[in-house]
Structure formats: C-alpha cells, structure tokens
Protein backbone atom coordinates (compact mmCIF):
# COMPACT_ATOMS: atom_id res chain seq x y z
CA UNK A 1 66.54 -28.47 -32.31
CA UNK A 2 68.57 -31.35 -33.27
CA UNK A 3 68.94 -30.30 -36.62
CA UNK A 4 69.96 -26.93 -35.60
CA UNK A 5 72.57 -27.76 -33.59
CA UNK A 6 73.54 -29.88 -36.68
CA UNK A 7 73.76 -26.96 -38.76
CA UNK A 8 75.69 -24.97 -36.17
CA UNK A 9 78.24 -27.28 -35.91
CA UNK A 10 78.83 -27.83 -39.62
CA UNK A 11 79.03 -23.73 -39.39
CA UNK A 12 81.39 -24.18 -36.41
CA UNK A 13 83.66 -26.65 -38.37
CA UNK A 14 83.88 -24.33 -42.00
CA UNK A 15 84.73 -20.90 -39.75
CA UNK A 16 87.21 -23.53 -38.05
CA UNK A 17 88.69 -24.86 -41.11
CA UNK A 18 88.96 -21.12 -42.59
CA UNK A 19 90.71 -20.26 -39.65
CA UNK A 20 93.48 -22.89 -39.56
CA UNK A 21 93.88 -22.51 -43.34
CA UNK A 22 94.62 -18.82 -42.80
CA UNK A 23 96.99 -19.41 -40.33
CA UNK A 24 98.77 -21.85 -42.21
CA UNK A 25 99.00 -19.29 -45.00
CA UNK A 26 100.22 -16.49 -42.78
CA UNK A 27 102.77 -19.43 -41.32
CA UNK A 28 103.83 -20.58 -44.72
CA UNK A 29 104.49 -16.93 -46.09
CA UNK A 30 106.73 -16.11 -43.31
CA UNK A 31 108.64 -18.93 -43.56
C-alpha cells in the first residue's frame, strides 16, 4: 500500500508539473 501511494503521488506531482508548465507557456505566449 505504502508503495502505492508512493507511486501515486510521484504520478500526482509529474501531471502537476505538466500542468503548471503548460500554463506558463500559454501565459508566456500571450504576453
């Protein structure tokens, strides 16, 4: 279990990441 939940949240923290670096993309064309 515990190394599930690891897994999950290293999962958790790339999608996160992607996110935010998207965002900062669509940000930093607008500008």
């Amino acid at each position: 279990m515990s190394v599930r939940k690891k897994a999950l949240d290293r999962e958790g923290c790339f999608y996160y990441a992607l996110a935010l670096g998207i965002e900062l993309g669509r940000l930093s064309t607008k500008g």
